[in-house]
C-alpha atoms as a PDB file:
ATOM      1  CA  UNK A   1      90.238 125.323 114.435  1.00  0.00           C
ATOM      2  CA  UNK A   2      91.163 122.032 112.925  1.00  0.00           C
ATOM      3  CA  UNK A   3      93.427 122.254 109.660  1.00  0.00           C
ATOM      4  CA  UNK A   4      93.825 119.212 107.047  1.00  0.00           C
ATOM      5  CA  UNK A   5      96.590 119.222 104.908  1.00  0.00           C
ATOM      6  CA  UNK A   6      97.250 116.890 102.499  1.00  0.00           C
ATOM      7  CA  UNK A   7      99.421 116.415  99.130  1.00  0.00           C
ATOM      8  CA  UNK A   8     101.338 113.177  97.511  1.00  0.00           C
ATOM      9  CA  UNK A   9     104.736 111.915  98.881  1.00  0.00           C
ATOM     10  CA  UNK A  10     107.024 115.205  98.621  1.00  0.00           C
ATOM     11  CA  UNK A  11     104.204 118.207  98.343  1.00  0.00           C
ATOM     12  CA  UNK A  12     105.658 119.780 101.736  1.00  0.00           C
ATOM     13  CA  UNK A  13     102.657 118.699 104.032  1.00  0.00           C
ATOM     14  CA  UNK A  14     105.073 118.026 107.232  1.00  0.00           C
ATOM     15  CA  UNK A  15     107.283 121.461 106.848  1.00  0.00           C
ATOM     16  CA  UNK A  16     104.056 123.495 105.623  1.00  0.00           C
ATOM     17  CA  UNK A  17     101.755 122.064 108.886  1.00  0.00           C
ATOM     18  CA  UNK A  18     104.631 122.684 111.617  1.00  0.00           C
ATOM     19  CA  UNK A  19     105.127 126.168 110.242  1.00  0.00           C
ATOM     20  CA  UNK A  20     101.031 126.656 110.857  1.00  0.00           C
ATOM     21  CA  UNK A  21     100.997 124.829 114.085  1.00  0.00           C
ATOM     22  CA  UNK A  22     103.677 127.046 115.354  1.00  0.00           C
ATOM     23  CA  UNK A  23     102.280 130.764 113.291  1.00  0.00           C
ATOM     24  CA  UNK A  24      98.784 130.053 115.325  1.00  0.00           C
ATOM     25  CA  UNK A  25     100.080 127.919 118.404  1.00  0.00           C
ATOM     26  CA  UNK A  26      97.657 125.058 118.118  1.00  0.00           C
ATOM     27  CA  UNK A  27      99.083 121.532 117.903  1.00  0.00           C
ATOM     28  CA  UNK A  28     100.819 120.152 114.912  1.00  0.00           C
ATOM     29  CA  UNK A  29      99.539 116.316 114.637  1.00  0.00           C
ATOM     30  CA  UNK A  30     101.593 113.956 111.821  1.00  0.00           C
ATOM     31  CA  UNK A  31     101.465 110.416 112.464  1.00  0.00           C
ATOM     32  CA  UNK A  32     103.269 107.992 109.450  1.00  0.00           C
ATOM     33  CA  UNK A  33     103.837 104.874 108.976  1.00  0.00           C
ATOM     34  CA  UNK A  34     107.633 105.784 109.220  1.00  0.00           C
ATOM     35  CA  UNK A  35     107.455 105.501 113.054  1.00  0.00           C
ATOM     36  CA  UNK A  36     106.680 101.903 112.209  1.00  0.00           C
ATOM     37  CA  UNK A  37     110.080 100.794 110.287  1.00  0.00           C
ATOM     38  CA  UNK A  38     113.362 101.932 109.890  1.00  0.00           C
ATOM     39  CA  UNK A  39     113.809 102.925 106.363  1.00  0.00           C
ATOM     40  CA  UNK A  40     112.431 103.537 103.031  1.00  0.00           C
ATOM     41  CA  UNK A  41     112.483 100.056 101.673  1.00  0.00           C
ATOM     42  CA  UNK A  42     110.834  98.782 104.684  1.00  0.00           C
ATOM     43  CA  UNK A  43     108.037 101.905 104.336  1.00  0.00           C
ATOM     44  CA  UNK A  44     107.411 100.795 100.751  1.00  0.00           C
ATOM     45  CA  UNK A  45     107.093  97.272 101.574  1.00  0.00           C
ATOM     46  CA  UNK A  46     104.654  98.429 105.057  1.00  0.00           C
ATOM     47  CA  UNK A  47     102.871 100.731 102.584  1.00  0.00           C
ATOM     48  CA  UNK A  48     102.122  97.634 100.218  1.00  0.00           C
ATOM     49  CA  UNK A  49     101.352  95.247 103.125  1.00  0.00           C
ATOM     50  CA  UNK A  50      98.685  97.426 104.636  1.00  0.00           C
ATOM     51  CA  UNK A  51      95.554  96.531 103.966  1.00  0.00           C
ATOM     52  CA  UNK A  52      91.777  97.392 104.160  1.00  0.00           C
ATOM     53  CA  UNK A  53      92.125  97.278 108.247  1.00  0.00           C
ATOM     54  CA  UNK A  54      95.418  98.990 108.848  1.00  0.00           C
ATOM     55  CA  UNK A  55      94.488 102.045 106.404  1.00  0.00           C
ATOM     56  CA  UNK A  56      90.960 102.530 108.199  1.00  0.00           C
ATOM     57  CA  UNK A  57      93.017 101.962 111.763  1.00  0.00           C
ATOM     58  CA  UNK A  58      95.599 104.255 111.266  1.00  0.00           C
ATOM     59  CA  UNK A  59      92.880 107.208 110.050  1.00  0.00           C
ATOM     60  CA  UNK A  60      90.788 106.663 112.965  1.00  0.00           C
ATOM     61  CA  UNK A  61      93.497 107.099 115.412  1.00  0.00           C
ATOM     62  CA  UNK A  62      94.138 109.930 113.425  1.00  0.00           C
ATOM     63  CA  UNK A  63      91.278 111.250 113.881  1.00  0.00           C
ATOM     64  CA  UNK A  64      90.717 110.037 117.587  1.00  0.00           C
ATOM     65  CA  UNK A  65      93.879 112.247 118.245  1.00  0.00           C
ATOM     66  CA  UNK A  66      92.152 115.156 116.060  1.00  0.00           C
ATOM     67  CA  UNK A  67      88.966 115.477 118.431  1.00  0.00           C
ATOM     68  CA  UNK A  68      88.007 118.593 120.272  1.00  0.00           C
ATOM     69  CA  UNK A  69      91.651 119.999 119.490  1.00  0.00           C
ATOM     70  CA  UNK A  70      92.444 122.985 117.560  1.00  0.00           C
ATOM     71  CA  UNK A  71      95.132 121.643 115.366  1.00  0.00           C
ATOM     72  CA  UNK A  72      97.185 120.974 112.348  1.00  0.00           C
ATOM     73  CA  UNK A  73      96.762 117.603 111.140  1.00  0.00           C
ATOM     74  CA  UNK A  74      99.095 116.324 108.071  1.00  0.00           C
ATOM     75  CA  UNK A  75      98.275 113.353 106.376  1.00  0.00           C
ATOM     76  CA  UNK A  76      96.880 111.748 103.070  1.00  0.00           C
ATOM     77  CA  UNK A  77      93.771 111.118 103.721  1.00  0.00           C
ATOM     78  CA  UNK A  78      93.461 113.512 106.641  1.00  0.00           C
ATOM     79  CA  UNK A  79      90.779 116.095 104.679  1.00  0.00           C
ATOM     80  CA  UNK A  80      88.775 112.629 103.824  1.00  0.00           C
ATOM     81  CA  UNK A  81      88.924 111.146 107.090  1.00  0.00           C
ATOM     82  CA  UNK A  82      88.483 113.629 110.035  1.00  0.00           C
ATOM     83  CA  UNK A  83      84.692 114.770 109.296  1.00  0.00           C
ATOM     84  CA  UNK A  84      85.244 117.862 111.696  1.00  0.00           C
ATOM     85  CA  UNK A  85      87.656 119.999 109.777  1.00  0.00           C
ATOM     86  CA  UNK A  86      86.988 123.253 109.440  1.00  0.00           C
ATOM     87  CA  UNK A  87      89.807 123.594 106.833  1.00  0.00           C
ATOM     88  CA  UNK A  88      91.295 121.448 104.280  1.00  0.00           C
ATOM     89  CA  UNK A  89      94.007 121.727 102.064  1.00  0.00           C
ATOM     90  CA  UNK A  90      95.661 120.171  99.082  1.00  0.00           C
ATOM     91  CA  UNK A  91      99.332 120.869  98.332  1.00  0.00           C
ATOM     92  CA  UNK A  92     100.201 120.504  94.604  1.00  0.00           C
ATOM     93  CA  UNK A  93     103.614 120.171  93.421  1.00  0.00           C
ATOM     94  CA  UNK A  94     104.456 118.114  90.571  1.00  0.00           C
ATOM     95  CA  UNK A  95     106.743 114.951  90.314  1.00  0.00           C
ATOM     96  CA  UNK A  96     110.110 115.878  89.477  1.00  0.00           C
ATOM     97  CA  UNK A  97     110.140 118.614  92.054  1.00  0.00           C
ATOM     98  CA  UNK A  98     108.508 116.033  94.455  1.00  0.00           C
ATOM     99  CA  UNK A  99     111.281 113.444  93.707  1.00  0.00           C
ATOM    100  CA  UNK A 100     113.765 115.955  94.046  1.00  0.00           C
ATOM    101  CA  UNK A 101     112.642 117.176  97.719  1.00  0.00           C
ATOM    102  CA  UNK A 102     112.549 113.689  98.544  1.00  0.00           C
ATOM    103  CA  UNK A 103     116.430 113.019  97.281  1.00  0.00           C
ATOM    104  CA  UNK A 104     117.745 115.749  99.071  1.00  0.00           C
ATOM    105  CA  UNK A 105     115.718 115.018 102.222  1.00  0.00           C
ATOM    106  CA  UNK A 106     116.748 111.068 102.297  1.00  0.00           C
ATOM    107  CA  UNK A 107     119.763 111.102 100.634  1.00  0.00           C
ATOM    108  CA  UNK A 108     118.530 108.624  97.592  1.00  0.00           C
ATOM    109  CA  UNK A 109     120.007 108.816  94.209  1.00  0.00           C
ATOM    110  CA  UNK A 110     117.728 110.030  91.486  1.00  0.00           C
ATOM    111  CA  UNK A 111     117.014 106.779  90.056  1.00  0.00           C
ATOM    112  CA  UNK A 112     115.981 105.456  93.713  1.00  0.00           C
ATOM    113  CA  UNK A 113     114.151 108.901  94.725  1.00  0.00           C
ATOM    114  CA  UNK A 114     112.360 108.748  91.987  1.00  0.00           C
ATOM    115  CA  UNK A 115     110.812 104.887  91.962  1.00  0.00           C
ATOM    116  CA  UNK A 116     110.199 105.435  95.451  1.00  0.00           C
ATOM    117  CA  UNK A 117     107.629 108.316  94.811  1.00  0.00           C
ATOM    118  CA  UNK A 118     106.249 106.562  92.934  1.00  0.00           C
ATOM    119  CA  UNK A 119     105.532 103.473  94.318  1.00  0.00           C
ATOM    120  CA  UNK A 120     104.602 105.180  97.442  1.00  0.00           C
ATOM    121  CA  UNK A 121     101.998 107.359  95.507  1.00  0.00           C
ATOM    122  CA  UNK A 122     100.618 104.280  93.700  1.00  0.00           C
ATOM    123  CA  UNK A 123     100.680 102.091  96.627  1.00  0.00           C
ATOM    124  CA  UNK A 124      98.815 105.111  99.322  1.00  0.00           C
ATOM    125  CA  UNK A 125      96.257 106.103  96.633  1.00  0.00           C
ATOM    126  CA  UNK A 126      95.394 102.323  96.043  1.00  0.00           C
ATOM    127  CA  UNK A 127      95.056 101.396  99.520  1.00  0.00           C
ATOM    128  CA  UNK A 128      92.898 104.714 100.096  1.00  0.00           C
ATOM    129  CA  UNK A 129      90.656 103.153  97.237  1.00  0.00           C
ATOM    130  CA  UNK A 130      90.997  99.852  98.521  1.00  0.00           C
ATOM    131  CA  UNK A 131      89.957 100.965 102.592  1.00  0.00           C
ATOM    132  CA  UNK A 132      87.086 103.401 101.256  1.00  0.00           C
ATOM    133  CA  UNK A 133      85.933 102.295  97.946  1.00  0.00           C
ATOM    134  CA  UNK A 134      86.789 105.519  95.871  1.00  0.00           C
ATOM    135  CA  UNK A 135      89.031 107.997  94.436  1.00  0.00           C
ATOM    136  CA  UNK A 136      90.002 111.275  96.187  1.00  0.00           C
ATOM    137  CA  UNK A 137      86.981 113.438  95.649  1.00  0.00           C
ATOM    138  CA  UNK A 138      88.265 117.314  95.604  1.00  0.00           C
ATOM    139  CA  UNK A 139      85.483 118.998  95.668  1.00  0.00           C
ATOM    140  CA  UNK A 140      85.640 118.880  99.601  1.00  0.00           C
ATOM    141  CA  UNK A 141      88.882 120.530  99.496  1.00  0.00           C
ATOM    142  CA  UNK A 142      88.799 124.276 100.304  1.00  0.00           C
ATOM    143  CA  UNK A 143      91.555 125.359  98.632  1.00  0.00           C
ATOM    144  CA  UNK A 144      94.386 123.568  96.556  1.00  0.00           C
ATOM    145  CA  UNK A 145      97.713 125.191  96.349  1.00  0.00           C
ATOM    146  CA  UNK A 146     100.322 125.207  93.047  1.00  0.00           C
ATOM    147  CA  UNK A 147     103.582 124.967  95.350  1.00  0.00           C
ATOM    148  CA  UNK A 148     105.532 125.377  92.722  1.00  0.00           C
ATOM    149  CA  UNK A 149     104.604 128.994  91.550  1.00  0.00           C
ATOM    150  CA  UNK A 150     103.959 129.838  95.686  1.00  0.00           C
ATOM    151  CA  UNK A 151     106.519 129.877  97.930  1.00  0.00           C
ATOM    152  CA  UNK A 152     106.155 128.272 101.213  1.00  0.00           C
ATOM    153  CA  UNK A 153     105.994 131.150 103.368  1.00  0.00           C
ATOM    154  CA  UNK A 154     103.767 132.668 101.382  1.00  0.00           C
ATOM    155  CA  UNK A 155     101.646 129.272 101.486  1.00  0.00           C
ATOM    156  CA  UNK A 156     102.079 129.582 105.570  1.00  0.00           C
ATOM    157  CA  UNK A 157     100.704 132.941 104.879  1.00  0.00           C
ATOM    158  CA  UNK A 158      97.802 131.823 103.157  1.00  0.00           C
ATOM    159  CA  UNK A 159      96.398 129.403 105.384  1.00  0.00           C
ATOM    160  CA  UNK A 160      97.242 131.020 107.895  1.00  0.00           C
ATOM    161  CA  UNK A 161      94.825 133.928 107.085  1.00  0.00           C
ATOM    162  CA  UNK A 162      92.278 131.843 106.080  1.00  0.00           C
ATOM    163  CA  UNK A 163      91.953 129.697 109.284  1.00  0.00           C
ATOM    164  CA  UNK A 164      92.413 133.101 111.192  1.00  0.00           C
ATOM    165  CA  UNK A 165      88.894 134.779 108.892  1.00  0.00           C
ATOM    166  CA  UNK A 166      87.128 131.406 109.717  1.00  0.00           C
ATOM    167  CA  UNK A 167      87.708 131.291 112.792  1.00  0.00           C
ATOM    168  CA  UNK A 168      87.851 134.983 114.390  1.00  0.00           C
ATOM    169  CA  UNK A 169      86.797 134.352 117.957  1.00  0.00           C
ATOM    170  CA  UNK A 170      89.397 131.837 118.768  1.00  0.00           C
ATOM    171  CA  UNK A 171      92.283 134.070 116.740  1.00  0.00           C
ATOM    172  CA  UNK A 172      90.437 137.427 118.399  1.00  0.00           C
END
């Protein structure tokens, strides 16, 4: 069973995929371009460097890491870019509670919090357009959850289950 889960900067992909990993023991796989600096100026500026080659790069060792491995994998472009999912996901939360996840979580003011959402959601979906020519297209998405109105247990819940009824030999 290979899970995608994906949502824009703040959605809860990272806490929502290790809670999975760990409710069905398969591997939890999140690679970022964090590991690559050492804070979030330097991630903005990485994010905004990166072109058509280190988008497609990073997604392929993504997926490299993804193969024959039942696993949660969250990314971006993760339900886009590894073809053998058997589940993908879409986390939907909106900006302000976004920004203020991400001002708790790195300590930023909410002036700073704020512009760096943002730039980091303009600047990934961009570079996505940029490394495959087109806009997120959701109608490969199996299901896309409102985590504002569901709590995150409950959204552990939900996957969970679902991966479980698609995949009933390996959770037998």
């Amino acid at each position: 069973m290979k899970i995608c889960i994906s949502g824009l900067t703040g959605a809860g992909k990272t806490a929502i995929g290790k809670r999975i990993a760990k409710e069905l023991n398969i591997r939890h796989i999140n690679p970022t371009y964090k590991s690559s600096v050492e804070n979030d100026a330097e991630l903005i500026k990485l994010i905004g460097r990166a072109g058509i080659r280190f988008t497609r790069e990073f997604d392929r060792k993504v997926a490299d890491e993804s193969k024959g491995k039942d696993c949660v994998i969250t990314t971006w472009y993760c339900p886009w870019t590894v073809g053998d999912a058997d589940l993908r996901i879409w986390l939907d939360l909106d900006e302000s509670k976004r920004v203020k996840r991400i001002m708790k979580r790195n300590r930023l003011s909410l002036q700073y919090a704020k512009k760096y959402v943002r730039n980091k959601d303009r600047l990934t979906l961009r570079n996505y357009r940029l490394a495959y020519g087109k806009d997120y297209d959701f109608s490969i998405i199996d299901i896309r959850i409102n985590c504002a109105v569901v709590k995150e247990e409950e959204i552990v819940s939900i996957i969970s289950l679902l991966a479980i009824e698609r995949d009933k030999k390996r959770f037998a």
